[in-house]
Protein backbone atom coordinates (compact mmCIF):
# COMPACT_ATOMS: atom_id res chain seq x y z
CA UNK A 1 -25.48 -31.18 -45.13
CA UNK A 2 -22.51 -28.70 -45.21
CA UNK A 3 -23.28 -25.30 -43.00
CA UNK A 4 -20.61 -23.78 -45.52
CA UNK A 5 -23.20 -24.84 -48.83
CA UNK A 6 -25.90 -23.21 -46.78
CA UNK A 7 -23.71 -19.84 -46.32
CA UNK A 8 -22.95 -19.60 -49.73
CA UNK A 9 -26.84 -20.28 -50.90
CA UNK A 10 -28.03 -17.89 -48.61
CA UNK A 11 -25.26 -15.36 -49.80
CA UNK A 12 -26.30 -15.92 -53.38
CA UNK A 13 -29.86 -15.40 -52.51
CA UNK A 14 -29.66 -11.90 -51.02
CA UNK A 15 -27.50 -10.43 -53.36
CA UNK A 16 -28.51 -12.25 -56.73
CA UNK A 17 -25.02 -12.78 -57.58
CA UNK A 18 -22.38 -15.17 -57.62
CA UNK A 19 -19.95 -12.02 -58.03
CA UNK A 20 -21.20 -10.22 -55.17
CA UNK A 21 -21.73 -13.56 -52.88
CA UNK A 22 -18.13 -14.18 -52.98
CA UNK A 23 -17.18 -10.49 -52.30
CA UNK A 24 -19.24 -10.91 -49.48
CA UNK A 25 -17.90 -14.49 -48.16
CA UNK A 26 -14.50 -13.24 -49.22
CA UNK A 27 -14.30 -16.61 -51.14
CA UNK A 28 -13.77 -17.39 -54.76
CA UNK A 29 -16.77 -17.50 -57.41
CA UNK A 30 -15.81 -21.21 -58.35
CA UNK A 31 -15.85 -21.83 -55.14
CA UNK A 32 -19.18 -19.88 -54.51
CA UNK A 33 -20.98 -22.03 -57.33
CA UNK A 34 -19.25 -25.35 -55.98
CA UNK A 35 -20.81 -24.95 -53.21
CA UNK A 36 -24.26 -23.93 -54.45
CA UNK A 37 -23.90 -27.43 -56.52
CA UNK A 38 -23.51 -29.52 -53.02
CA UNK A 39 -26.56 -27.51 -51.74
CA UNK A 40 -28.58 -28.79 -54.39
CA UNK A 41 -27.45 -32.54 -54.76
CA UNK A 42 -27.94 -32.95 -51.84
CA UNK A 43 -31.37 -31.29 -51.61
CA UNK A 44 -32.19 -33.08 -54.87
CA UNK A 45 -33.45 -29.83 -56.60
CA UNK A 46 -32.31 -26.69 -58.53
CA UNK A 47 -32.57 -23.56 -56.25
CA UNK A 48 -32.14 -21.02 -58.90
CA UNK A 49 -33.19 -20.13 -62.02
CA UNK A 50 -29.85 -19.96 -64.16
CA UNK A 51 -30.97 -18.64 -66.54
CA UNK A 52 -32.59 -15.54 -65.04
CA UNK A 53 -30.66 -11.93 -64.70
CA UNK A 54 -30.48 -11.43 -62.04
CA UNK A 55 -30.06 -15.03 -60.70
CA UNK A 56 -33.78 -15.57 -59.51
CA UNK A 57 -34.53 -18.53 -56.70
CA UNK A 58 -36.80 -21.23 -57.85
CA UNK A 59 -39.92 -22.27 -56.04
CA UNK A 60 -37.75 -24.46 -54.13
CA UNK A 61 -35.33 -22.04 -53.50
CA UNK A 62 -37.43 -19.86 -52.43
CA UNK A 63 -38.89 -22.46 -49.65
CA UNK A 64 -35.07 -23.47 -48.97
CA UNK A 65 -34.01 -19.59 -48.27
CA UNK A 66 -36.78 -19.21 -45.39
CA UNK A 67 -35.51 -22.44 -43.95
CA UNK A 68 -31.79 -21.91 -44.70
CA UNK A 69 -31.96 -18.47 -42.69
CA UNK A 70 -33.35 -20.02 -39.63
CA UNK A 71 -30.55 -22.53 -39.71
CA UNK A 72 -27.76 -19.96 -39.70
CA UNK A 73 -29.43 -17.78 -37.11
CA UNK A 74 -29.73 -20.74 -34.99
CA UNK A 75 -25.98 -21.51 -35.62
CA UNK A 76 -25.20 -17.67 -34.83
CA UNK A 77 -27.24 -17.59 -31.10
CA UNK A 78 -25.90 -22.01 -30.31
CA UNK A 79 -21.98 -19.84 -31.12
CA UNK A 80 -22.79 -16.79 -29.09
CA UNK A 81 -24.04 -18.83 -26.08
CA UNK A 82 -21.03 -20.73 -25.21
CA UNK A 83 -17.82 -18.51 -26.98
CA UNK A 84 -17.29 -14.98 -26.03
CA UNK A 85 -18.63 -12.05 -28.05
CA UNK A 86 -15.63 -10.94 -29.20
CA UNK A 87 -15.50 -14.12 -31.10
CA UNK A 88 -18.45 -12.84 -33.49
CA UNK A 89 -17.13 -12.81 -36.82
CA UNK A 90 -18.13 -11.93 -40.04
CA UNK A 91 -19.57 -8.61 -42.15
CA UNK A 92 -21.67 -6.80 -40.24
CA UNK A 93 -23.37 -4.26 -42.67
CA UNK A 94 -24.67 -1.35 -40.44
CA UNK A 95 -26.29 2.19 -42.34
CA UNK A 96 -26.61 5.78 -40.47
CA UNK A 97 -28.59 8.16 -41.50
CA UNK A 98 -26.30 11.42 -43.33
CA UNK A 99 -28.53 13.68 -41.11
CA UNK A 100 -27.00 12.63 -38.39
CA UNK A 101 -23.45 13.88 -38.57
CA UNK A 102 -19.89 12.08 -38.38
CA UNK A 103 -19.29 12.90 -34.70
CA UNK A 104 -22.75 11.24 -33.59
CA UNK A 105 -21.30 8.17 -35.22
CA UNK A 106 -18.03 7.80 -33.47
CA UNK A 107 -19.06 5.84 -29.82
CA UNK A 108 -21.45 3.97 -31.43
CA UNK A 109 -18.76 2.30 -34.15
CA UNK A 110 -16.02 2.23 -31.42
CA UNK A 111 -18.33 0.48 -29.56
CA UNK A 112 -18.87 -2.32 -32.23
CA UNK A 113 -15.23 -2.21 -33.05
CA UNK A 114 -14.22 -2.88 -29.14
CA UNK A 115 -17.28 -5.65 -28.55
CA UNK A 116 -16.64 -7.68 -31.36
CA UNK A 117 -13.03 -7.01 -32.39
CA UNK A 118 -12.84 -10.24 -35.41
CA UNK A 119 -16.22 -8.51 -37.10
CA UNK A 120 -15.49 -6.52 -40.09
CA UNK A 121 -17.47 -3.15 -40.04
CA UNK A 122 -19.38 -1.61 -43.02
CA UNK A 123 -20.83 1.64 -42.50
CA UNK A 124 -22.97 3.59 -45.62
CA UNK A 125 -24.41 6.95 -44.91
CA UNK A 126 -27.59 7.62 -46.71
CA UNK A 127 -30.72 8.79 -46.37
CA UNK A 128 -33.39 7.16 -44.05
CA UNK A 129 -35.48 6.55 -46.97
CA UNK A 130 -32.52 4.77 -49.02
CA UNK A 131 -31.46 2.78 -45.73
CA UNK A 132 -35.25 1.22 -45.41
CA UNK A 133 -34.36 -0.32 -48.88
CA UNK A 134 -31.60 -1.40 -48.10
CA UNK A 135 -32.75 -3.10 -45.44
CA UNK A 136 -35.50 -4.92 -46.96
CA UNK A 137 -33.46 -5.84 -49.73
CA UNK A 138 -31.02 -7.43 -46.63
CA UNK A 139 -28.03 -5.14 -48.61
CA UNK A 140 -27.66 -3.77 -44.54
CA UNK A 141 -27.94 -5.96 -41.44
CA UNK A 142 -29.07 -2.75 -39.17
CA UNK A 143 -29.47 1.01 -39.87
CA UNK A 144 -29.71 3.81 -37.80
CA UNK A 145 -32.51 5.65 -39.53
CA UNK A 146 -34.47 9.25 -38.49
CA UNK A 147 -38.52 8.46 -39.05
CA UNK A 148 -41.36 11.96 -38.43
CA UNK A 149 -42.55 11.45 -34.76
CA UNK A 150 -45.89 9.32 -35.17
CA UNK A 151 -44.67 7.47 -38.11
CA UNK A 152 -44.45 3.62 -37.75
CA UNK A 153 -42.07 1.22 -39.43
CA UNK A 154 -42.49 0.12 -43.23
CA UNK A 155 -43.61 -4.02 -43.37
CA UNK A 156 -40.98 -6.21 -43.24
CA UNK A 157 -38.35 -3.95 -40.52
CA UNK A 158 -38.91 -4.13 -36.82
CA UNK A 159 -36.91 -1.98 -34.68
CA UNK A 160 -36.63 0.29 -31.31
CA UNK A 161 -37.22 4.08 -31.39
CA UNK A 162 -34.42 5.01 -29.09
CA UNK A 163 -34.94 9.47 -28.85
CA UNK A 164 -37.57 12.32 -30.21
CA UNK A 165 -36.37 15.47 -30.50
CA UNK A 166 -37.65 18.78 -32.02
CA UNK A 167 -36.00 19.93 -35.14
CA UNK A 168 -34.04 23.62 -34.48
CA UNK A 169 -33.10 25.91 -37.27
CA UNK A 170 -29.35 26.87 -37.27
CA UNK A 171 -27.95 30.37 -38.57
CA UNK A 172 -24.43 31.91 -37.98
CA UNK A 173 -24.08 33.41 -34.50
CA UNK A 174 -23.81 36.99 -35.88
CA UNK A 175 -27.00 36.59 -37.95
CA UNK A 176 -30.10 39.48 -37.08
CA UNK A 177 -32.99 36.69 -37.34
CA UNK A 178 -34.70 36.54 -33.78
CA UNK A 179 -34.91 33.77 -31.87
CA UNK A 180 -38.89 33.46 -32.34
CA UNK A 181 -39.45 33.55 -35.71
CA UNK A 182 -42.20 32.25 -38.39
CA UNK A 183 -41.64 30.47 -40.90
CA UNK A 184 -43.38 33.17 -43.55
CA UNK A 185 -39.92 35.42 -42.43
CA UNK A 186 -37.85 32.59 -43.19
CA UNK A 187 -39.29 31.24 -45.89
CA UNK A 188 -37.21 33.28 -48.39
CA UNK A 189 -33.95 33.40 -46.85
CA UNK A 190 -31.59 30.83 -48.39
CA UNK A 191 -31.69 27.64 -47.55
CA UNK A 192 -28.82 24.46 -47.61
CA UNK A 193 -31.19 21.20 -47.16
CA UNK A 194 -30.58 17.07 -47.34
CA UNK A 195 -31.48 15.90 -50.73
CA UNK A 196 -35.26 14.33 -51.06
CA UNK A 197 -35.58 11.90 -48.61
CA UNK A 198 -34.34 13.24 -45.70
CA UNK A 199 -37.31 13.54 -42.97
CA UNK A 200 -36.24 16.66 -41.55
CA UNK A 201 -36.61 18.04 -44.78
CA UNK A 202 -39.93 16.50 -45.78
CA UNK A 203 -41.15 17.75 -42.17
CA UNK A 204 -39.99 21.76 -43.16
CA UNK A 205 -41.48 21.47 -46.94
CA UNK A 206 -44.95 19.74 -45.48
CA UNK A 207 -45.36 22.78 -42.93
CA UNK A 208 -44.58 25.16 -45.45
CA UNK A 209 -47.01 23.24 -48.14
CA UNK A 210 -50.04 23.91 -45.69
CA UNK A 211 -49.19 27.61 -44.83
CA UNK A 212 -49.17 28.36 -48.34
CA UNK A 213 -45.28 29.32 -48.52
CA UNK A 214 -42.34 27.75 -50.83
CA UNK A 215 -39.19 27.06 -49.52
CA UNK A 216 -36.23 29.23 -50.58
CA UNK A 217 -33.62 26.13 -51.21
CA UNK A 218 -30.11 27.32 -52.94
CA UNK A 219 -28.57 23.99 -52.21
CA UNK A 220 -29.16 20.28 -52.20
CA UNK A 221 -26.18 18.65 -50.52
CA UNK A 222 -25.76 15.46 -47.82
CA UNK A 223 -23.16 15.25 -44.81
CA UNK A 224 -24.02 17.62 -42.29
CA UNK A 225 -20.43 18.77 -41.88
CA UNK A 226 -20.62 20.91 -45.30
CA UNK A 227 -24.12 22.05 -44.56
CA UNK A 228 -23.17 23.88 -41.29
CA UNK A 229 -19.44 25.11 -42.69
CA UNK A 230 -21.62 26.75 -45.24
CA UNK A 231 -24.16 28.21 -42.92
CA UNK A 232 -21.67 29.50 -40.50
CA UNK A 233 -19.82 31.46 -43.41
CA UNK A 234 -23.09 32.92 -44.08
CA UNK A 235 -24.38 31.40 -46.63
CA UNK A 236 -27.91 30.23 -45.40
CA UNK A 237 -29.55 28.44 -42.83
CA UNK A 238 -30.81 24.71 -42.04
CA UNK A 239 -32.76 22.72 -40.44
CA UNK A 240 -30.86 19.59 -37.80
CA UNK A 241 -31.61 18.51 -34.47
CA UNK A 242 -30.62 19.63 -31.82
CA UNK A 243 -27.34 17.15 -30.57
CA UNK A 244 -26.29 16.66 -34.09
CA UNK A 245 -25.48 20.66 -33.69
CA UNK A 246 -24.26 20.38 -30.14
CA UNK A 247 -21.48 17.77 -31.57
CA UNK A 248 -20.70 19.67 -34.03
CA UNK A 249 -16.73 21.19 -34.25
CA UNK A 250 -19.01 24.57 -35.58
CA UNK A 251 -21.31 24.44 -32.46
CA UNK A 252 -19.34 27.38 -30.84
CA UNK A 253 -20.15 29.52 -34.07
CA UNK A 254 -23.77 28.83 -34.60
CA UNK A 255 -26.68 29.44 -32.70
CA UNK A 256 -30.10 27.58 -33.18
CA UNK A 257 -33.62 29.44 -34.13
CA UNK A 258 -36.90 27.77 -32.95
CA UNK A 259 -40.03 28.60 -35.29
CA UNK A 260 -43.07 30.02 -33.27
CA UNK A 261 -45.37 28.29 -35.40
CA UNK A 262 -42.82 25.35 -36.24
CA UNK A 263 -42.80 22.01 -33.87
CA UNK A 264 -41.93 18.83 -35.91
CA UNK A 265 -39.97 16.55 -34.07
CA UNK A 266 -38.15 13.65 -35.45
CA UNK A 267 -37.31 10.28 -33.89
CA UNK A 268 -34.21 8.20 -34.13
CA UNK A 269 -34.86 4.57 -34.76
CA UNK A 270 -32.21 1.41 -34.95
CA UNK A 271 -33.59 -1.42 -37.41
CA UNK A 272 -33.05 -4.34 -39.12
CA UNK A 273 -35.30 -6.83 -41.31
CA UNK A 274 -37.72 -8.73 -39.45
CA UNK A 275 -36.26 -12.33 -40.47
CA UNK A 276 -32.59 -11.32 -39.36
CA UNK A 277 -31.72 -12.85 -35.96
CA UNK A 278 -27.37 -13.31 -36.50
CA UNK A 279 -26.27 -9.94 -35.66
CA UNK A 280 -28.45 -9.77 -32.62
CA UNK A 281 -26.13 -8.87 -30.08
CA UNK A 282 -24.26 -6.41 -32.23
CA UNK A 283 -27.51 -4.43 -32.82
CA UNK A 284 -27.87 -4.59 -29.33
CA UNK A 285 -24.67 -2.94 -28.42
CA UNK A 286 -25.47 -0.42 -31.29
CA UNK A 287 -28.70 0.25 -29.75
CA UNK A 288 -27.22 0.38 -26.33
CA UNK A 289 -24.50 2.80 -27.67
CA UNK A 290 -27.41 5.59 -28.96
CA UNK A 291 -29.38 5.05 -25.68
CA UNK A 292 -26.16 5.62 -23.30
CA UNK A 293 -24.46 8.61 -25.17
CA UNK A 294 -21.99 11.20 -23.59
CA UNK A 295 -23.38 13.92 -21.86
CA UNK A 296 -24.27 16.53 -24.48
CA UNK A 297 -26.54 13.76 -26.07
CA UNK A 298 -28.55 12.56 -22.81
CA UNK A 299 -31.68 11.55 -23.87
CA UNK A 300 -34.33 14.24 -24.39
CA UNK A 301 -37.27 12.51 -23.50
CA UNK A 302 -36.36 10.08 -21.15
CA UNK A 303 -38.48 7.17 -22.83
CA UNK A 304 -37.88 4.64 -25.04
CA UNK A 305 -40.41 2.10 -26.91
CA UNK A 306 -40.00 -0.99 -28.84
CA UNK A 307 -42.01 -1.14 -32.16
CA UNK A 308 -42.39 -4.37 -33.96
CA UNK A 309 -43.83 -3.85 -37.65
């Protein structure tokens, strides 16, 4: 049995495409289906439905893909024990979270970059919500993803909660709002938030929701960088935590506001599916990267928990 065949099937599989399978293997569709072929004479059955759209696995396909993913996992940790790391190669498929901000982002992907040198980095800012799907879909191999303190991970995605911190309000240094403030006064002023999805933002709207107040929101917009160029030229306030600001290029211009009757804190999570064992190591170093920050982003708490779904 070829371990190449295998790649391909497993390729195919995840992404329902010959097209995209061959993007991904950086290989040829002919070549992508020629190998599915060898897979399944040699298997002696059909692993996909061809005529399906998307291309749907059989009954047997489905069996093979369980058994197919063990294989190449297995191939992945036998080739990490006796080669160096930086010999990993391959996609690695990594989402952050768009509340977090570019500048959080940089150690973590030089990190990856300097660790495992022949890997070829792909990094998608979304949502948290949007990154879970992706996830379980297997479109990512890890995410860095910002879950409501308390919450637990969706089935299917097992993970380590690496920091909880309480969400801060951030206005332009000059602004009059006091630093103790409810949210009743600040309901109305205008606010910039993440589009739906974002946790921060569910957390504001549900406290809001249960004191009987509706948030003011003037603008829907992702990227954190925008969001606090706007608030510091005055334009209305946000919600972030508190070493996304401190990172910030704007930190020097903004000062943070912490609700007297306000105190939802958010936790940052790394993840990845539960049946995804090749990129171990570099979700390790990832991880390891968010735990051991520079010193503006020590961790708040001091703790960290593992969490299997």
């Amino acid at each position: 049995m070829n371990f190449a065949d295998i790649e391909a099937f497993v390729a195919v599989a995840e992404t329902q495409s010959i097209a995209k399978a061959s993007n991904r293997l950086h290989l040829s569709q002919p070549a992508i289906t020629r190998r599915l072929q060898s897979l399944e004479r040699h298997l002696g059955v059909e692993l996909f439905d061809r005529d399906s759209r998307p291309m749907a696995l059989t009954s047997y396909g489905q069996e093979a893909y369980g058994h197919a993913k063990t294989v190449l996992a297995s191939a992945n940790q036998l080739r990490a024990s006796v080669t160096p790391g930086k010999r990993l190669t391959g996609d690695f498929r990594v989402g952050f979270s768009t509340s977090l901000g570019d500048s959080i982002l940089e150690a973590p992907l030089d990190k990856l970059r300097h660790e495992f040198p022949q890997l070829r980095l792909h990094a998608i800012g979304e949502e948290s919500a949007g990154l879970i799907v992706r996830i379980r879909r297997r479109e990512l191999d890890a995410a860095v993803i910002l879950l409501p303190e308390g919450h637990s991970l969706p089935s299917g995605i097992e993970g380590q909660m690496i920091r909880t911190d309480r969400i801060v309000f951030a206005v332009p240094k000059q602004s009059r709002l006091p630093q103790r403030v409810g949210l009743a006064e600040l309901a109305n002023e205008p606010w910039i938030v993440n589009p739906p999805g974002c946790s921060g933002r569910q957390a504001l709207e549900a406290a809001c929701d249960k004191a009987g107040l509706v948030l003011n929101i003037i603008l829907e917009t992702s990227g954190t960088s925008v969001q606090l160029a706007l608030i510091e030229g005055g334009r209305g306030i946000g919600a972030f935590l508190p070493y996304v600001l401190k990172k910030s290029k704007l930190s020097a211009t903004l000062r943070t506001i912490q609700p007297k009757d306000f105190d939802a804190r958010i936790s940052l999570w790394v993840v990845h599916h539960t049946g995804s064992h090749q990129f171990a190591r570099p979700v390790e170093v990832l991880r390891e990267a968010l735990k051991r920050p520079d010193r503006d982003l020590r961790v708040a708490t001091g703790r960290t928990r593992s969490v299997k779904a």
